[in-house]
PDB file of N, CA and C in Angstrom:
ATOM      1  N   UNK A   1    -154.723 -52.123 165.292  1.00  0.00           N
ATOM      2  CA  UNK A   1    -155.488 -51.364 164.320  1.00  0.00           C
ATOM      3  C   UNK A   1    -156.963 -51.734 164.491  1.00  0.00           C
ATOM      4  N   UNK A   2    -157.859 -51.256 163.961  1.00  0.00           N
ATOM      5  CA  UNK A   2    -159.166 -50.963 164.898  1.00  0.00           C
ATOM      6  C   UNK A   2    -160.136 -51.277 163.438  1.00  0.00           C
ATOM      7  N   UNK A   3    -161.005 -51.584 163.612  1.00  0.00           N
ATOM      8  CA  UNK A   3    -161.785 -52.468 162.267  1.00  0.00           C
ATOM      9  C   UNK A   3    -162.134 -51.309 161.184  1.00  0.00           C
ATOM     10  N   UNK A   4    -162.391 -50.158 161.477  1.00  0.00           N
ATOM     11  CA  UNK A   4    -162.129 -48.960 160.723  1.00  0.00           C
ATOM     12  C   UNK A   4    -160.944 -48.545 159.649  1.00  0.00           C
ATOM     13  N   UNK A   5    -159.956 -48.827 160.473  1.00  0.00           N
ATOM     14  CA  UNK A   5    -159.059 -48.553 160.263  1.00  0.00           C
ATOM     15  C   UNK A   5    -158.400 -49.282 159.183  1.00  0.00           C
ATOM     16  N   UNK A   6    -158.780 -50.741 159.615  1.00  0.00           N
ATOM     17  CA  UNK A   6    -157.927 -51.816 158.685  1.00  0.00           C
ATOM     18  C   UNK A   6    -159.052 -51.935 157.659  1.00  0.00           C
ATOM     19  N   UNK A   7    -160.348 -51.453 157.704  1.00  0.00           N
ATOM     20  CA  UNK A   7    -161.335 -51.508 156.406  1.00  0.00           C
ATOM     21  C   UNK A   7    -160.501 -50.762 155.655  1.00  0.00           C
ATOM     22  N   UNK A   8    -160.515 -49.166 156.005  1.00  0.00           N
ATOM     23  CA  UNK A   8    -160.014 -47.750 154.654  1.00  0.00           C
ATOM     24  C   UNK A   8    -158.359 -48.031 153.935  1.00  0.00           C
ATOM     25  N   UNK A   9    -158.063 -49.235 155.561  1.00  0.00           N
ATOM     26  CA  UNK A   9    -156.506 -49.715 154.248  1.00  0.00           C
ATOM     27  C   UNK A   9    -157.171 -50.343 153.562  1.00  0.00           C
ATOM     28  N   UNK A  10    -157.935 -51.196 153.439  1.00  0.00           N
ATOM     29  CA  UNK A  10    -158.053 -52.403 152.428  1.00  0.00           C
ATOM     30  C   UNK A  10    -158.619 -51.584 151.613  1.00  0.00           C
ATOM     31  N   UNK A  11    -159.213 -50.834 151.287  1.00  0.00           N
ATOM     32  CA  UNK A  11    -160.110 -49.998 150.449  1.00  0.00           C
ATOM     33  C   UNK A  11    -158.610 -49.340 149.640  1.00  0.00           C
ATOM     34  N   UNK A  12    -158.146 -48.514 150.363  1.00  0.00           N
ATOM     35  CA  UNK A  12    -157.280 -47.598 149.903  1.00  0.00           C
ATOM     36  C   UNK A  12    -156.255 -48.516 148.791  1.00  0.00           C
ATOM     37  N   UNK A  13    -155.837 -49.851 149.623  1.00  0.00           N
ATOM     38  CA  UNK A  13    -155.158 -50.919 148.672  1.00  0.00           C
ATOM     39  C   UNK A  13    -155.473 -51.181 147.049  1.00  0.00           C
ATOM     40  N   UNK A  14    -157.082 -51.392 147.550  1.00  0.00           N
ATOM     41  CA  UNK A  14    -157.913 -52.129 146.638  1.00  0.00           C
ATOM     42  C   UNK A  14    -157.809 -50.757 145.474  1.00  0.00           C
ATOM     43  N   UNK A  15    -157.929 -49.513 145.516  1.00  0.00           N
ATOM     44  CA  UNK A  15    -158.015 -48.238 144.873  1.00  0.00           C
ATOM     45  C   UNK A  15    -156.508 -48.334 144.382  1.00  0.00           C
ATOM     46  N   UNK A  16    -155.490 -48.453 145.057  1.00  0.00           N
ATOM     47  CA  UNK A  16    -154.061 -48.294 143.998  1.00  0.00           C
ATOM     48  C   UNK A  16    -154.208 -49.365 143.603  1.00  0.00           C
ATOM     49  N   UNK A  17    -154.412 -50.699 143.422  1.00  0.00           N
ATOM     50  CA  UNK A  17    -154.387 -51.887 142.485  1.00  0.00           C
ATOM     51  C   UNK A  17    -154.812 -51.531 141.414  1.00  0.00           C
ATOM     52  N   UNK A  18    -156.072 -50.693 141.184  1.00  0.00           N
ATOM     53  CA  UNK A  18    -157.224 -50.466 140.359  1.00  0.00           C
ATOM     54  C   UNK A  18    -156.067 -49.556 139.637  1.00  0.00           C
ATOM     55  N   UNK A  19    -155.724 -48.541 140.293  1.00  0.00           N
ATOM     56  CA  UNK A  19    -155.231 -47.476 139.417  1.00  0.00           C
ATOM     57  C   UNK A  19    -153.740 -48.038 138.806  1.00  0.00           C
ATOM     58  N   UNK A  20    -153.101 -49.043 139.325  1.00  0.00           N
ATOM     59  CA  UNK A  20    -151.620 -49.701 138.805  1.00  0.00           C
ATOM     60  C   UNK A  20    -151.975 -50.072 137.676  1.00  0.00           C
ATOM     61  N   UNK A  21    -153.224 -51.206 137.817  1.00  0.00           N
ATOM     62  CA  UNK A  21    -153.233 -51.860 136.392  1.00  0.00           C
ATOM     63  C   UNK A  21    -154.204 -51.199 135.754  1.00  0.00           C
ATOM     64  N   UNK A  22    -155.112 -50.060 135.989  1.00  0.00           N
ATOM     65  CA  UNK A  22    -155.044 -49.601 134.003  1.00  0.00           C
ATOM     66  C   UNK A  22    -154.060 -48.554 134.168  1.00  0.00           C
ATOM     67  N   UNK A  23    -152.655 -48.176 134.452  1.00  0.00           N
ATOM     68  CA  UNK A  23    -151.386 -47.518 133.895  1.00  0.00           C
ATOM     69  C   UNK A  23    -151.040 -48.413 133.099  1.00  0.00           C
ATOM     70  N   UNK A  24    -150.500 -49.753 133.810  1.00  0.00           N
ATOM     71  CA  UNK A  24    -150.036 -50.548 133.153  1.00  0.00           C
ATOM     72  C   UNK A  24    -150.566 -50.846 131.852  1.00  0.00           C
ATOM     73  N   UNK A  25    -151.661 -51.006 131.886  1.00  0.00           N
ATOM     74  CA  UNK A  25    -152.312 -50.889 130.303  1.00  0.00           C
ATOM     75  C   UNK A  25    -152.683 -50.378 129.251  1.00  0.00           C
ATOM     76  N   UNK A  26    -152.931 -48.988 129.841  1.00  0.00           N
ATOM     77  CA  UNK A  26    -152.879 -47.942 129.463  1.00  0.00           C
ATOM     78  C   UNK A  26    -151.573 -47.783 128.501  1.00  0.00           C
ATOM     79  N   UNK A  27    -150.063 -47.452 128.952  1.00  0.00           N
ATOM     80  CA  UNK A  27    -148.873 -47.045 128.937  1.00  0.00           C
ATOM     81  C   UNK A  27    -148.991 -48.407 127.125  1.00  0.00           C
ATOM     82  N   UNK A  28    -148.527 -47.449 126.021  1.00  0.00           N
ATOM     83  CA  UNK A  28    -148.701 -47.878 124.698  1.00  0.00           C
ATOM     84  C   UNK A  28    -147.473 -48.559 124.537  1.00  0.00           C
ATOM     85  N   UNK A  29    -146.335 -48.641 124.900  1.00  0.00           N
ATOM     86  CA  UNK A  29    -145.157 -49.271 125.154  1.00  0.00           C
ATOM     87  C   UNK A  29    -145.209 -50.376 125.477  1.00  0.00           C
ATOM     88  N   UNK A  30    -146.091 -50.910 126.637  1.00  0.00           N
ATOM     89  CA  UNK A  30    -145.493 -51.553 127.725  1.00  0.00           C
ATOM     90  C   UNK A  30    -146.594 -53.350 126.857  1.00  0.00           C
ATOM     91  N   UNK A  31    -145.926 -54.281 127.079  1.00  0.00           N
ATOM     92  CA  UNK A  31    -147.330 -55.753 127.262  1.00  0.00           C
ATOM     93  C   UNK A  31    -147.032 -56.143 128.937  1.00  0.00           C
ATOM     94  N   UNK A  32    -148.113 -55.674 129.068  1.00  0.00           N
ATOM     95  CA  UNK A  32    -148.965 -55.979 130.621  1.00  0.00           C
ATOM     96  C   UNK A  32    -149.490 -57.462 130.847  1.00  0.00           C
ATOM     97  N   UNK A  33    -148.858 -58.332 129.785  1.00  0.00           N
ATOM     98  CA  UNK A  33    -149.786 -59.797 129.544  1.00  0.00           C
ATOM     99  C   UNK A  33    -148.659 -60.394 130.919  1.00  0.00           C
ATOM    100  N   UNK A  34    -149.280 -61.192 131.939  1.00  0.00           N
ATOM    101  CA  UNK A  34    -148.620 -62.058 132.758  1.00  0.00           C
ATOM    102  C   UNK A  34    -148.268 -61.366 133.671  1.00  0.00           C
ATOM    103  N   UNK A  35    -148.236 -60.425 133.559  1.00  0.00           N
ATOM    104  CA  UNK A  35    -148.244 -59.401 135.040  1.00  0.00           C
ATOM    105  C   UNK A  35    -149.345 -59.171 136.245  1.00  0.00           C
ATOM    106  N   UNK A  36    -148.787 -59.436 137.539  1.00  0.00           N
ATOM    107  CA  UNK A  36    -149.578 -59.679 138.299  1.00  0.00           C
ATOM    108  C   UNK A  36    -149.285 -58.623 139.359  1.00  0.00           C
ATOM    109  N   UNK A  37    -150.209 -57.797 139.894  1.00  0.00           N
ATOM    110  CA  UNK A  37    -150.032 -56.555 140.642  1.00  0.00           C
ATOM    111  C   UNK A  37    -150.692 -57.089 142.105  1.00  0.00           C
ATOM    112  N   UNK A  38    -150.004 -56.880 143.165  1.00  0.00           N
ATOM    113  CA  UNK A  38    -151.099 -57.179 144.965  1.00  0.00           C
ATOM    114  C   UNK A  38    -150.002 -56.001 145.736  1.00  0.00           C
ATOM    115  N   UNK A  39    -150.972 -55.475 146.420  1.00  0.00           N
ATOM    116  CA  UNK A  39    -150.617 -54.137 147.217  1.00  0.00           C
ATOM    117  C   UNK A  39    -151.348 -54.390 148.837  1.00  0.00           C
ATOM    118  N   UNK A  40    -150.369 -54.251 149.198  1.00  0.00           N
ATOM    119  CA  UNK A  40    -150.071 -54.073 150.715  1.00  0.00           C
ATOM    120  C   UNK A  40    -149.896 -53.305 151.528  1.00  0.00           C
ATOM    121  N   UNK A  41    -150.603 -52.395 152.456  1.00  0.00           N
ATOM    122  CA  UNK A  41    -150.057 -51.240 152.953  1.00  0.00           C
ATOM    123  C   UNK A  41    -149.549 -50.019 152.009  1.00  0.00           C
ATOM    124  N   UNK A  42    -150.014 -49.860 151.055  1.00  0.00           N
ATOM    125  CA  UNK A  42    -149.893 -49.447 149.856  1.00  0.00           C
ATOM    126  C   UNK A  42    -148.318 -49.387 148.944  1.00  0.00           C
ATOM    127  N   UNK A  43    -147.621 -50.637 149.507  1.00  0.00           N
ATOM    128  CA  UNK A  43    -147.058 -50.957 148.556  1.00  0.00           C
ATOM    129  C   UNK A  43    -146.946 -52.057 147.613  1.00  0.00           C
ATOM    130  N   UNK A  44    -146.913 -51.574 147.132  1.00  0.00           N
ATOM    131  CA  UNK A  44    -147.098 -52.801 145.422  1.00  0.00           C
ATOM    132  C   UNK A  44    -146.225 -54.101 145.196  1.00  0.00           C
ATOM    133  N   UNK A  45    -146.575 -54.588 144.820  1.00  0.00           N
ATOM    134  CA  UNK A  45    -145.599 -56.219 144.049  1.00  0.00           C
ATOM    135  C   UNK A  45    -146.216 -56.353 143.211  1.00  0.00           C
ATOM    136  N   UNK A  46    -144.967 -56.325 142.250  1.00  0.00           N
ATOM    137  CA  UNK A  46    -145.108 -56.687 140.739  1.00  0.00           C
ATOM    138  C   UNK A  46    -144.452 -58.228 140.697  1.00  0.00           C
ATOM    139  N   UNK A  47    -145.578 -58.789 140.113  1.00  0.00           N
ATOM    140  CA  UNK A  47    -145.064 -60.668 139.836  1.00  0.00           C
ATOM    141  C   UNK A  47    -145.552 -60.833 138.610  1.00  0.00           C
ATOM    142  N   UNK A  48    -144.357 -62.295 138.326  1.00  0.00           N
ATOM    143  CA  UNK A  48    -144.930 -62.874 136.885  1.00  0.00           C
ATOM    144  C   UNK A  48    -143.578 -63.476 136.565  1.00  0.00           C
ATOM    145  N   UNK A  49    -143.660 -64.421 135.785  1.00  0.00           N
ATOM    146  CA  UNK A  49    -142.931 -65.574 135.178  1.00  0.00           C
ATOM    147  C   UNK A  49    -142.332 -64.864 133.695  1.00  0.00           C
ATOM    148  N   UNK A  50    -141.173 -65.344 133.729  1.00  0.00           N
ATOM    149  CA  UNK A  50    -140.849 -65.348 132.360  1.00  0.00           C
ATOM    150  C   UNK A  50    -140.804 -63.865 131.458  1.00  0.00           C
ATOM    151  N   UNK A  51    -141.082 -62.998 132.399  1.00  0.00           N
ATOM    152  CA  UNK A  51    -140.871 -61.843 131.500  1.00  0.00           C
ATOM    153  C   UNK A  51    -140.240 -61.125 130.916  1.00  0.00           C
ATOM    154  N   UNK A  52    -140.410 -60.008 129.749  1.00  0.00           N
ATOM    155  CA  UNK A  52    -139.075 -59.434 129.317  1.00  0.00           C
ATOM    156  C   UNK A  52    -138.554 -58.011 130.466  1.00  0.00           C
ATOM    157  N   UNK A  53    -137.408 -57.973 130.509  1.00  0.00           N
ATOM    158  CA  UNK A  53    -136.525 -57.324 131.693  1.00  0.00           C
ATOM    159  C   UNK A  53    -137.131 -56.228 131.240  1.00  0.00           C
ATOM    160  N   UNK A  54    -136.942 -55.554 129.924  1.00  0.00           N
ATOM    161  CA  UNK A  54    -137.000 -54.124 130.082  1.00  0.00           C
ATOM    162  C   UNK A  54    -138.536 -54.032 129.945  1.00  0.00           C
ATOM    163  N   UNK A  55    -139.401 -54.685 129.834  1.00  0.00           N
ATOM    164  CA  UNK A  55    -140.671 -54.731 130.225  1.00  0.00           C
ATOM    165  C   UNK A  55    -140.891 -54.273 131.604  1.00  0.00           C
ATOM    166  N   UNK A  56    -140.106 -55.238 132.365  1.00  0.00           N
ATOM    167  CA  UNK A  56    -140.817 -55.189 133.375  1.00  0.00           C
ATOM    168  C   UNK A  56    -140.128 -53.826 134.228  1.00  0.00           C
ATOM    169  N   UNK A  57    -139.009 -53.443 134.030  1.00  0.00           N
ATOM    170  CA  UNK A  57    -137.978 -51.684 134.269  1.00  0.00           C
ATOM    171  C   UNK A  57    -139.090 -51.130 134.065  1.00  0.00           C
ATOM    172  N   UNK A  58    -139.857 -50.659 133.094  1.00  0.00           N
ATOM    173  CA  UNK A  58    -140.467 -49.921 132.754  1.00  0.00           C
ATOM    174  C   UNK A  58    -141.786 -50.137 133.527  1.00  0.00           C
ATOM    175  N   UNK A  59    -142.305 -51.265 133.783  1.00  0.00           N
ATOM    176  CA  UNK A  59    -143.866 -51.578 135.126  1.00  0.00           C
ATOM    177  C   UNK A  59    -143.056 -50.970 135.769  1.00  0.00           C
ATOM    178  N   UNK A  60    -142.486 -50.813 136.532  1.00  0.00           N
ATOM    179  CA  UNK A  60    -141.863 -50.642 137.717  1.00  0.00           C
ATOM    180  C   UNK A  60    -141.718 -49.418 137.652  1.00  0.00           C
ATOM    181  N   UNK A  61    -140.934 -48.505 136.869  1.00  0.00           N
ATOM    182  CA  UNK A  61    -140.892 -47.320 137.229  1.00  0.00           C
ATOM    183  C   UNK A  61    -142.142 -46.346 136.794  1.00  0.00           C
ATOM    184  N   UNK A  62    -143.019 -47.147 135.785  1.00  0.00           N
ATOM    185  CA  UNK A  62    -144.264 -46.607 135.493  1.00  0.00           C
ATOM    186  C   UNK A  62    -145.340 -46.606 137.133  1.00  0.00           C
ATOM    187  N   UNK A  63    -145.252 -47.724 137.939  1.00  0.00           N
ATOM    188  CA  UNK A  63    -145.773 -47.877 138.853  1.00  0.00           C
ATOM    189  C   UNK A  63    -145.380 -46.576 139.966  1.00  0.00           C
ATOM    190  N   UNK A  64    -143.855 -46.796 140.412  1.00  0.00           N
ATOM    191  CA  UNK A  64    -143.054 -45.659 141.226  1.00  0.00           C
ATOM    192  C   UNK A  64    -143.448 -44.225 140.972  1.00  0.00           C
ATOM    193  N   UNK A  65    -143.760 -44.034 139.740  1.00  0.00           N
ATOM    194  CA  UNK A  65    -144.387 -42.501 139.609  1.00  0.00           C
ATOM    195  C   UNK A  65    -145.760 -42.052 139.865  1.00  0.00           C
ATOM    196  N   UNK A  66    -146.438 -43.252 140.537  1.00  0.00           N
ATOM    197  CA  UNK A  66    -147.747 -42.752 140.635  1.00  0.00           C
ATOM    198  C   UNK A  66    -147.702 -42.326 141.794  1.00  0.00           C
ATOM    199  N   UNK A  67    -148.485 -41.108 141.971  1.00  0.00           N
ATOM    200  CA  UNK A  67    -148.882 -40.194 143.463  1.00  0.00           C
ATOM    201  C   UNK A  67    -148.609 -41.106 145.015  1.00  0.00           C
ATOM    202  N   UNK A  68    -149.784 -42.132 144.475  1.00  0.00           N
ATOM    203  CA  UNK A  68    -150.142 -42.997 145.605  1.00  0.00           C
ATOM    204  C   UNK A  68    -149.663 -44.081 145.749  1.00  0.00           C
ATOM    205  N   UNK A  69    -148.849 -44.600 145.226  1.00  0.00           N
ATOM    206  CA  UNK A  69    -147.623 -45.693 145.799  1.00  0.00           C
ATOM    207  C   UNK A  69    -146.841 -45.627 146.405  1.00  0.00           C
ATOM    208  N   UNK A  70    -146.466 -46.254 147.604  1.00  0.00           N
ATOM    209  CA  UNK A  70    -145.521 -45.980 149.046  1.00  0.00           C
ATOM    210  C   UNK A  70    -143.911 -46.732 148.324  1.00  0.00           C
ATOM    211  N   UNK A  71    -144.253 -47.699 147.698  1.00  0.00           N
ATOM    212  CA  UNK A  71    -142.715 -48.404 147.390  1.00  0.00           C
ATOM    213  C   UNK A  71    -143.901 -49.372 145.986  1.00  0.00           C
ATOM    214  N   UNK A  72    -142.460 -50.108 145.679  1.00  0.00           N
ATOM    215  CA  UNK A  72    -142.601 -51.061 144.745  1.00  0.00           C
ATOM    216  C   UNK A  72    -141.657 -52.391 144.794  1.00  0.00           C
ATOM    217  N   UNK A  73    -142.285 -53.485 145.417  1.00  0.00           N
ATOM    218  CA  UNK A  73    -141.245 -54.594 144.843  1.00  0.00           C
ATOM    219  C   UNK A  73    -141.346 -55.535 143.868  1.00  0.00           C
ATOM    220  N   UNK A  74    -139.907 -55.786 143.180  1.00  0.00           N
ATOM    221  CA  UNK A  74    -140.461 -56.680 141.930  1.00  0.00           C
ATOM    222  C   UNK A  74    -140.239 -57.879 142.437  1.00  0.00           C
ATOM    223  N   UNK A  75    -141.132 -58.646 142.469  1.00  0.00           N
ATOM    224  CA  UNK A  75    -141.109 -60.153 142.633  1.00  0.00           C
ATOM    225  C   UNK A  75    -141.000 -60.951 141.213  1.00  0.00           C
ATOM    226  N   UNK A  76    -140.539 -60.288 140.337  1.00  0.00           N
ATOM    227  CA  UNK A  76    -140.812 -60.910 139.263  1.00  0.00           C
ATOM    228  C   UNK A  76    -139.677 -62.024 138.519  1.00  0.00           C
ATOM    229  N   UNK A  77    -139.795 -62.590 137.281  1.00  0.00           N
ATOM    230  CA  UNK A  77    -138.644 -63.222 136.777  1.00  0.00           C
ATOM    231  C   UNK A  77    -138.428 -63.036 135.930  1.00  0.00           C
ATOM    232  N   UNK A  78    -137.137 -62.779 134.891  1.00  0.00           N
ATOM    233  CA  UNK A  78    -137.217 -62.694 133.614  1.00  0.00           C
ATOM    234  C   UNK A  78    -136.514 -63.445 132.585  1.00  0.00           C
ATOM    235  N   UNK A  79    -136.857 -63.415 131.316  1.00  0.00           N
ATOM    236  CA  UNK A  79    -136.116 -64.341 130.922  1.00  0.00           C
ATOM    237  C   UNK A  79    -134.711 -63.426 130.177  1.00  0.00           C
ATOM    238  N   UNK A  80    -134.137 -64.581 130.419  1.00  0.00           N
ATOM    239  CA  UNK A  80    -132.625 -64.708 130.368  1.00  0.00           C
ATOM    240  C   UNK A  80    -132.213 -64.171 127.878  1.00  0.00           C
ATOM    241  N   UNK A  81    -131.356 -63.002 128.452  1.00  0.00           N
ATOM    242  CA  UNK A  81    -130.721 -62.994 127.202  1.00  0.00           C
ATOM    243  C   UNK A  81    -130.131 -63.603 126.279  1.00  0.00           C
ATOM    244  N   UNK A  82    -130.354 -64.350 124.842  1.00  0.00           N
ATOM    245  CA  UNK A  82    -129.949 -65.037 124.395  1.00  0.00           C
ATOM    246  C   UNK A  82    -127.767 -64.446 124.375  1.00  0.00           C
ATOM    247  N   UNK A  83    -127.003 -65.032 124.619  1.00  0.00           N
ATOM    248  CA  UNK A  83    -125.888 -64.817 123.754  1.00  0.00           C
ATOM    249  C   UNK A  83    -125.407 -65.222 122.445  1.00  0.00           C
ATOM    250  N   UNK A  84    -124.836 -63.596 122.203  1.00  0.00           N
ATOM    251  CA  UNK A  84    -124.409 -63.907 120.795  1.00  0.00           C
ATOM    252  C   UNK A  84    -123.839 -65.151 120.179  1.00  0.00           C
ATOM    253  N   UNK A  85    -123.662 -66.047 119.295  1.00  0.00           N
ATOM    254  CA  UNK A  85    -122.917 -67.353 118.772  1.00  0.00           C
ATOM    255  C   UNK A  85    -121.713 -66.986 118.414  1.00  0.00           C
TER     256      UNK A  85
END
């Protein structure tokens, strides 16, 4: 890849990061707190510790619907459901 080339990815990267996280913040549902977004070849990773599951279902498929995202992986963790007593 040719220094051109690998500039307008990094650019193009740097432009869906921008646009992931204000969805993510945007979206009145969702807490975006501890969520960490890095895009690659324009696909995304979603990371972060400790989060709630259907929180993070919802980053994820909020992310997947945008125009310009190639894929999405969750790197993320969540925390574990209490069981009933």
């Amino acid at each position: 890849m040719n220094s051109l080339n690998k500039s307008t990815c990094l650019r193009r990267d740097e432009n869906i990061a921008d646009r992931v996280i204000e969805a993510l913040w945007q979206d009145a549902f969702l807490d975006a707190h501890g969520m960490e977004v890095t895009v690659q070849d324009g696909v995304v990773t979603l990371r972060g510790h400790d989060l709630d599951r259907l929180q993070v279902e919802r980053a994820i498929k909020l992310i997947d619907d945008l125009p310009i995202v190639d894929d999405v992986v969750d790197g993320t963790t969540s925390r574990k459901l209490s069981a009933a007593a």
